[in-house]
N, C-alpha and C. Protein backbone atom coordinates (compact mmCIF):
# COMPACT_ATOMS: atom_id res chain seq x y z
N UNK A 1 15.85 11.84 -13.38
CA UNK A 1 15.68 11.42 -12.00
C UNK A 1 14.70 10.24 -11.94
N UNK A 2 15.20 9.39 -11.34
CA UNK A 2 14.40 8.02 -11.09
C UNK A 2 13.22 8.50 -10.51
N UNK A 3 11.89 7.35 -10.06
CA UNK A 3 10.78 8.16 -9.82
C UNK A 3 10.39 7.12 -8.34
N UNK A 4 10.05 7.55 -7.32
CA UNK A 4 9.98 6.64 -5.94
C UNK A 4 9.48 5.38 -6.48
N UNK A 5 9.45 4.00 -6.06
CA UNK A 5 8.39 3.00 -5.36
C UNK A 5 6.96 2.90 -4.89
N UNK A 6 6.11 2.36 -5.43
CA UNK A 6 5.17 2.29 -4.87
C UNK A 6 5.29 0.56 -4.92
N UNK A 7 4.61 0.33 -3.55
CA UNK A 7 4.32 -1.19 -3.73
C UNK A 7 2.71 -1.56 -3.65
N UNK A 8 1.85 -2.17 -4.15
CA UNK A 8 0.50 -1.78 -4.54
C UNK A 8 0.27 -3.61 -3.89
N UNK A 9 -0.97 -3.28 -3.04
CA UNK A 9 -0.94 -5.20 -2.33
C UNK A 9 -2.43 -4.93 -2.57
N UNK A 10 -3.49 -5.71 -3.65
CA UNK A 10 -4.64 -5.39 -3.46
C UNK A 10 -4.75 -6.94 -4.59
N UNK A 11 -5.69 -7.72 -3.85
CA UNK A 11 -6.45 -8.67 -4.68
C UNK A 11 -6.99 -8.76 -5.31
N UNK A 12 -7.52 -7.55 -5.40
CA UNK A 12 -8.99 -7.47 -6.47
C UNK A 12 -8.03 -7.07 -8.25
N UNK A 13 -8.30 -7.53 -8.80
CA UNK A 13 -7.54 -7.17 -10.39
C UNK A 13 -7.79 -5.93 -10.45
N UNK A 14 -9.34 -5.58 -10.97
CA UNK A 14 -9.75 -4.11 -11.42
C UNK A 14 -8.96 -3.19 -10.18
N UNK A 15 -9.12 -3.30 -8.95
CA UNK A 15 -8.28 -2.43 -8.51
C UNK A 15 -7.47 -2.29 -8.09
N UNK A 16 -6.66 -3.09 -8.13
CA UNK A 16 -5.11 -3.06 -8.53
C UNK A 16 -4.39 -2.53 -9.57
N UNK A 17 -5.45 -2.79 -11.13
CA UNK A 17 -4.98 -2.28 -12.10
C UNK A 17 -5.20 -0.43 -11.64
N UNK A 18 -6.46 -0.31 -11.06
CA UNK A 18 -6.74 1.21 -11.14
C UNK A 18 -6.30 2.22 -10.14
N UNK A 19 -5.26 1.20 -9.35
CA UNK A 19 -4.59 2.14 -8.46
C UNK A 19 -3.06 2.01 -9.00
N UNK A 20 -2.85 1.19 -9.76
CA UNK A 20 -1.49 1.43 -10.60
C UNK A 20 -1.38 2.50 -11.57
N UNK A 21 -2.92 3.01 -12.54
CA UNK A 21 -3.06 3.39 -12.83
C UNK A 21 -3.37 5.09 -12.43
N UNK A 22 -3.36 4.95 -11.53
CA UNK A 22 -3.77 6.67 -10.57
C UNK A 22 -2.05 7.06 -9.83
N UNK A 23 -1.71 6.06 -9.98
CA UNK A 23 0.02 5.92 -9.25
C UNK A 23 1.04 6.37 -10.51
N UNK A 24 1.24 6.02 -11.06
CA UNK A 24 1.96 5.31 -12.11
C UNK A 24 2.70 6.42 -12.82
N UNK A 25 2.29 7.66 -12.65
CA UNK A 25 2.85 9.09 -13.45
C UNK A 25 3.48 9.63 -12.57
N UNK A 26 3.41 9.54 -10.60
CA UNK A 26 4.62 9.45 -10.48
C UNK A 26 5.38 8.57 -9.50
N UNK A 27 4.97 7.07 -9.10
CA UNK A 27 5.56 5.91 -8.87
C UNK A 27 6.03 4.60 -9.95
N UNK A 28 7.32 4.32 -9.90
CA UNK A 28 7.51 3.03 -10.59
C UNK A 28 6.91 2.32 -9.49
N UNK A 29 5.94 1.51 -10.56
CA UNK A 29 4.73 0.66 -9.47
C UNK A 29 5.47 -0.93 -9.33
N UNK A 30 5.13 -1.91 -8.80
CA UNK A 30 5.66 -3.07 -8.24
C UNK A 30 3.92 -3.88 -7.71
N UNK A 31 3.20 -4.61 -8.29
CA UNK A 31 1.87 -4.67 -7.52
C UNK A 31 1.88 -6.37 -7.13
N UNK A 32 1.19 -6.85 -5.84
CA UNK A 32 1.12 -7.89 -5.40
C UNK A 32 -0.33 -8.24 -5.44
N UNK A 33 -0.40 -9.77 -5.67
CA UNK A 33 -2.01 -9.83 -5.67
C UNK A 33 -2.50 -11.15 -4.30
N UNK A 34 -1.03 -11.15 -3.74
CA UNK A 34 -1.56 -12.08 -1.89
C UNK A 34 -0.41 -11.20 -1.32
N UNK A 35 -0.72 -11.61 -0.11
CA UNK A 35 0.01 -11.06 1.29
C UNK A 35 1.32 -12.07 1.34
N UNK A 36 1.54 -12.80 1.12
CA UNK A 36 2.78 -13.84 0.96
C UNK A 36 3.70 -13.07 -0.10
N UNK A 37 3.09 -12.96 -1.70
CA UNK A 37 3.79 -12.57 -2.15
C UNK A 37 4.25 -10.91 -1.89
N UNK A 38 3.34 -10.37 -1.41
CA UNK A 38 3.62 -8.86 -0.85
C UNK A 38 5.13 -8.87 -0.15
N UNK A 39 5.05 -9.99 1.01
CA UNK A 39 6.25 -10.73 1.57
C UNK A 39 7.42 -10.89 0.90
N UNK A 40 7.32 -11.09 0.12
CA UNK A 40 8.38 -12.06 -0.49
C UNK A 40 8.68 -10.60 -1.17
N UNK A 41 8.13 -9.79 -2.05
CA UNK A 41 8.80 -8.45 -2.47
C UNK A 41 9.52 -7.63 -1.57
N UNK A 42 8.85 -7.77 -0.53
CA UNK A 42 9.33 -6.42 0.87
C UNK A 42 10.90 -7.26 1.07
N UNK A 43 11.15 -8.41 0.69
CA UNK A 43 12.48 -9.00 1.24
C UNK A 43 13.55 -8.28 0.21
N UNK A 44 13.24 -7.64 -1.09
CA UNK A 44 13.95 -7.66 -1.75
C UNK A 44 13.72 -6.04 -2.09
N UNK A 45 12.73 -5.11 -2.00
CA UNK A 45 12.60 -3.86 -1.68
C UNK A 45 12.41 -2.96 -0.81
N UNK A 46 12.77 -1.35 -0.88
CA UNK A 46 12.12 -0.52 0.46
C UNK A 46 11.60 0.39 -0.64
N UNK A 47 10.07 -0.08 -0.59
CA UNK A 47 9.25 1.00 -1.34
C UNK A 47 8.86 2.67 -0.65
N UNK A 48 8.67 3.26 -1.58
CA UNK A 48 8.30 5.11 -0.71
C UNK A 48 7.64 4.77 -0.21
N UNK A 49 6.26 3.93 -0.95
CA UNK A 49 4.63 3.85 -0.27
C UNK A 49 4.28 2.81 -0.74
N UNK A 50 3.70 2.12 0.00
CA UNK A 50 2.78 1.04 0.04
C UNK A 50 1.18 0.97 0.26
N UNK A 51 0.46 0.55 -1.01
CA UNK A 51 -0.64 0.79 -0.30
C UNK A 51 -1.58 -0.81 -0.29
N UNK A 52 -2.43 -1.06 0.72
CA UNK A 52 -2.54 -2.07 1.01
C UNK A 52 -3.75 -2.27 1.63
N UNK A 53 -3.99 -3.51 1.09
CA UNK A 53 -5.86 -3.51 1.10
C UNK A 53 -5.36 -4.71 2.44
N UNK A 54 -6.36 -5.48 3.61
CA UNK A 54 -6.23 -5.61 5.00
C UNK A 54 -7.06 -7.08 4.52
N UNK A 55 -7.64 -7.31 3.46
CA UNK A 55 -8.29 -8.79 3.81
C UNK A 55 -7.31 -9.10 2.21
N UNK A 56 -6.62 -9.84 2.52
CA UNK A 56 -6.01 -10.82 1.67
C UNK A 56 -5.61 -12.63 1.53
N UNK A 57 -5.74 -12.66 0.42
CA UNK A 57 -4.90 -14.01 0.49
C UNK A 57 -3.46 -14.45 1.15
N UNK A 58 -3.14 -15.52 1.27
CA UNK A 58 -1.77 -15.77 1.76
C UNK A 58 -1.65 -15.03 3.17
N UNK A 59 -0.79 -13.36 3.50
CA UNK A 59 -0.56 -13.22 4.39
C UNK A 59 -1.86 -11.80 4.58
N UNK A 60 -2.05 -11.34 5.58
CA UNK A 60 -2.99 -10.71 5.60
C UNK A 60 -2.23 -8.94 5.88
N UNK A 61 -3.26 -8.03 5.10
CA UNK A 61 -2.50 -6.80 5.52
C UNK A 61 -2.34 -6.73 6.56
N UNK A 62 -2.77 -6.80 7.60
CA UNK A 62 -2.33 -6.58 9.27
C UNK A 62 -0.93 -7.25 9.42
N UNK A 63 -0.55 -7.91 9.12
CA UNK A 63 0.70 -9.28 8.82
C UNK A 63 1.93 -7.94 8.15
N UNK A 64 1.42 -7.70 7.44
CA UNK A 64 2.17 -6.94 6.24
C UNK A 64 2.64 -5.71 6.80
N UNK A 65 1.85 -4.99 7.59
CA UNK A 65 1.77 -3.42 7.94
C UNK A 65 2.50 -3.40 9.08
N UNK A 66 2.53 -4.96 9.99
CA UNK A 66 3.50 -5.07 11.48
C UNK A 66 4.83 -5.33 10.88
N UNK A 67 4.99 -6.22 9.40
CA UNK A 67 6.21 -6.65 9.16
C UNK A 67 7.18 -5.27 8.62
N UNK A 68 6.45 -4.16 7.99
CA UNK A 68 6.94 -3.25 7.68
C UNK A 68 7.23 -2.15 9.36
N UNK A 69 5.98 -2.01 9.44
CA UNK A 69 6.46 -1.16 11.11
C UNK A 69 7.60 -1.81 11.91
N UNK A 70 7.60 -3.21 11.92
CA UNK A 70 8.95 -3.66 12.82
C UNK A 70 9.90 -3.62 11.94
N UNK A 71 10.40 -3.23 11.28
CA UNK A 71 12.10 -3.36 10.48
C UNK A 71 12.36 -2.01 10.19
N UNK A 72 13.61 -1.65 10.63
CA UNK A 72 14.00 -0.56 10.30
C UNK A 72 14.30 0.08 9.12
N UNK A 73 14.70 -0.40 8.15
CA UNK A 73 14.34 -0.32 6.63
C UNK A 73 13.69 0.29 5.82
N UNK A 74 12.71 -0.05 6.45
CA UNK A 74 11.18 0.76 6.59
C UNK A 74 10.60 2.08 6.64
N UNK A 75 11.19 2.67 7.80
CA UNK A 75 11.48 3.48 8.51
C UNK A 75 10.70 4.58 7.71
N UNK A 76 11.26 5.09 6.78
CA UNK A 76 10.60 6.15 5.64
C UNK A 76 9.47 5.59 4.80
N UNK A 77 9.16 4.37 4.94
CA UNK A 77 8.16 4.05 3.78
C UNK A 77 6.80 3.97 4.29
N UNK A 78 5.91 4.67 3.50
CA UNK A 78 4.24 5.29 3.94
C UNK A 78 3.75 4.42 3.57
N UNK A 79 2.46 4.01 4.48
CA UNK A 79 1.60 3.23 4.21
C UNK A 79 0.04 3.81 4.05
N UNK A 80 -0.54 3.53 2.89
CA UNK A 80 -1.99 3.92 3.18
C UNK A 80 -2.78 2.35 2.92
N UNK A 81 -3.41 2.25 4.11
CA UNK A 81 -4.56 0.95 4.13
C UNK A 81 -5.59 1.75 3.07
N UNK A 82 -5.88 0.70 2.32
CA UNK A 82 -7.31 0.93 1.33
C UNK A 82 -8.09 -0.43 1.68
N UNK A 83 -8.86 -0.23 2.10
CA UNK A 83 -9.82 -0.78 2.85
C UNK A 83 -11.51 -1.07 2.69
N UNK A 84 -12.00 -1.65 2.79
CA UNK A 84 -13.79 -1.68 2.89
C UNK A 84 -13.92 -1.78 4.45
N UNK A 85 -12.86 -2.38 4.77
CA UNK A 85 -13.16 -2.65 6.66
C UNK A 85 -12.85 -1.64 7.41
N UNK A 86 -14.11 -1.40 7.61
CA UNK A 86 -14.30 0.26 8.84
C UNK A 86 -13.46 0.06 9.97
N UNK A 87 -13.97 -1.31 10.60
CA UNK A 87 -13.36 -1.41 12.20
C UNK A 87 -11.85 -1.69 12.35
N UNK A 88 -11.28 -2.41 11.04
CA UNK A 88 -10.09 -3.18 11.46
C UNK A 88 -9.08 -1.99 10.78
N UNK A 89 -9.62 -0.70 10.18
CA UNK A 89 -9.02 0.14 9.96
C UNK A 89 -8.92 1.33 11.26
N UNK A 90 -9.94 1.08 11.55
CA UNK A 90 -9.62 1.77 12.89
C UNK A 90 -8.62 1.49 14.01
N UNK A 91 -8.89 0.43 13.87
CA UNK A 91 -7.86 -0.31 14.31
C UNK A 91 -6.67 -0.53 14.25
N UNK A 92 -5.73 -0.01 13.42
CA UNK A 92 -5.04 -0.04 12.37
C UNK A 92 -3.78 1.53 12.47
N UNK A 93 -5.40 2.26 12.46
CA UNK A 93 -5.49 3.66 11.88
C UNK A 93 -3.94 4.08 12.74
N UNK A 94 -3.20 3.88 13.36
CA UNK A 94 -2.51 4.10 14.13
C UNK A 94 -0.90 4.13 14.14
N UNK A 95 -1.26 2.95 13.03
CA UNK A 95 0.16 2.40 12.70
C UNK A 95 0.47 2.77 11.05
N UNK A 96 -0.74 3.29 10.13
CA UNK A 96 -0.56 3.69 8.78
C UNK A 96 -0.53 5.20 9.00
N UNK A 97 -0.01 5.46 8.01
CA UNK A 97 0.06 6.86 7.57
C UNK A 97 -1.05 7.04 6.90
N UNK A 98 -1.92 6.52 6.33
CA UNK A 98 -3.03 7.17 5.82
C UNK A 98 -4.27 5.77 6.22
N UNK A 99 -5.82 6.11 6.03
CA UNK A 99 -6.29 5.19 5.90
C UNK A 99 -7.64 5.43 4.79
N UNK A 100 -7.80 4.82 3.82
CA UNK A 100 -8.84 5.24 2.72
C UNK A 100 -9.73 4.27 2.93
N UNK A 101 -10.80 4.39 3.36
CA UNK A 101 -12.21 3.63 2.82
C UNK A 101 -12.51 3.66 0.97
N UNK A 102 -12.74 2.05 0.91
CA UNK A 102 -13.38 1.88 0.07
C UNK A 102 -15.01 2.26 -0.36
N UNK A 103 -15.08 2.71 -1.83
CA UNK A 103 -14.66 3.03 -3.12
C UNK A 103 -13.58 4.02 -2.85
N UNK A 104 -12.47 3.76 -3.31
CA UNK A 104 -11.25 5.08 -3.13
C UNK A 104 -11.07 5.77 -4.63
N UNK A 105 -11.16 6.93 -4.50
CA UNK A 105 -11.40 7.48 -6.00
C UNK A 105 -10.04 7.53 -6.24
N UNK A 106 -9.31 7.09 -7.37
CA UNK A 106 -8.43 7.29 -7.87
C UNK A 106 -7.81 8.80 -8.44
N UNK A 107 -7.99 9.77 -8.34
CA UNK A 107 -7.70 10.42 -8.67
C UNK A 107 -6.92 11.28 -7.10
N UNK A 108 -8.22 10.90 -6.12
CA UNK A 108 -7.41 11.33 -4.72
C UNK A 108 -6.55 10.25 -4.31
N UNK A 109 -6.34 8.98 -4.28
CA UNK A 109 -5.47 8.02 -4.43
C UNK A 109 -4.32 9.26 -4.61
N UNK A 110 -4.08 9.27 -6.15
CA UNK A 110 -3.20 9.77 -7.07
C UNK A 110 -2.17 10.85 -6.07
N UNK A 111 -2.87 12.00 -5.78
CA UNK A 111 -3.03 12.88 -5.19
C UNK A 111 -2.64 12.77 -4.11
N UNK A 112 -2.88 11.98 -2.99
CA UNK A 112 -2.96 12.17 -1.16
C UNK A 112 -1.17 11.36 -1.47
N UNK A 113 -1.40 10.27 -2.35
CA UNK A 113 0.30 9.84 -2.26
C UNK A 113 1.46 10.22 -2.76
N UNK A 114 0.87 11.13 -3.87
CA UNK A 114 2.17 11.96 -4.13
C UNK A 114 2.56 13.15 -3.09
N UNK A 115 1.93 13.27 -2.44
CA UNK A 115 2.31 14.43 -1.11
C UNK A 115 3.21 14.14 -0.47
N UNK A 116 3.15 12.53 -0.06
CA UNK A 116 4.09 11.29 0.62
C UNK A 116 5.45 11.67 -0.09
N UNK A 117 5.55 11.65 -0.87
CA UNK A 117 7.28 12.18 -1.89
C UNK A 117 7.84 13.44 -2.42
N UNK A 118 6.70 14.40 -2.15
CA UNK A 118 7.31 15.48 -2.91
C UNK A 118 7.84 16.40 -1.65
């Protein structure tokens, strides 16, 4: 059995690598390192879960999280904001299925998103 999608949008290298890495046993991962290119994947996939950091290059997670909420496509695919930004996650908080403040321990990463699929 094939194993869901994850689509991973986070700038930072180290944690990008370390949320691919907390993912990865049971998402085939897909990771973006701007909001453009995040874009440009979502044209060509419908990931289970997406998780997505809110200050980026190119297009910005807020950009990203409306482009997924407006298309029907979508429809089934979870979003958790991983975040350092308190307010604009609050903000937010509404339209994701999950919202993690940064430092996000990878292991609950791991954990809170495989719930999303099983």
């Amino acid at each position: 059995m094939s194993k869901p999608t994850a689509l991973i949008v986070e700038d930072d290298p180290q944690l990008n690598n370390i949320f691919s890495l907390s993912l990865k046993n049971t998402f085939e991962i897909t990771t973006c390192m701007d909001g453009s290119e995040a874009l440009r994947q979502l044209e060509n996939m419908v990931p289970a879960i997406v998780i997505l950091d809110l200050n980026l290059p190119g297009a910005s997670g807020t950009e990203i999280l409306n482009y997924i909420r407006a298309n029907s496509q979508f429809e089934k695919t979870r979003v958790i904001l991983a975040t350092a930004d308190e307010r604009s996650a609050n903000e937010l908080e509404h339209k994701a299925d999950l919202v993690l403040l940064k430092p996000i321990s990878p292991i609950q990463l791991g954990t809170l998103a495989s719930r999303f699929v099983s």
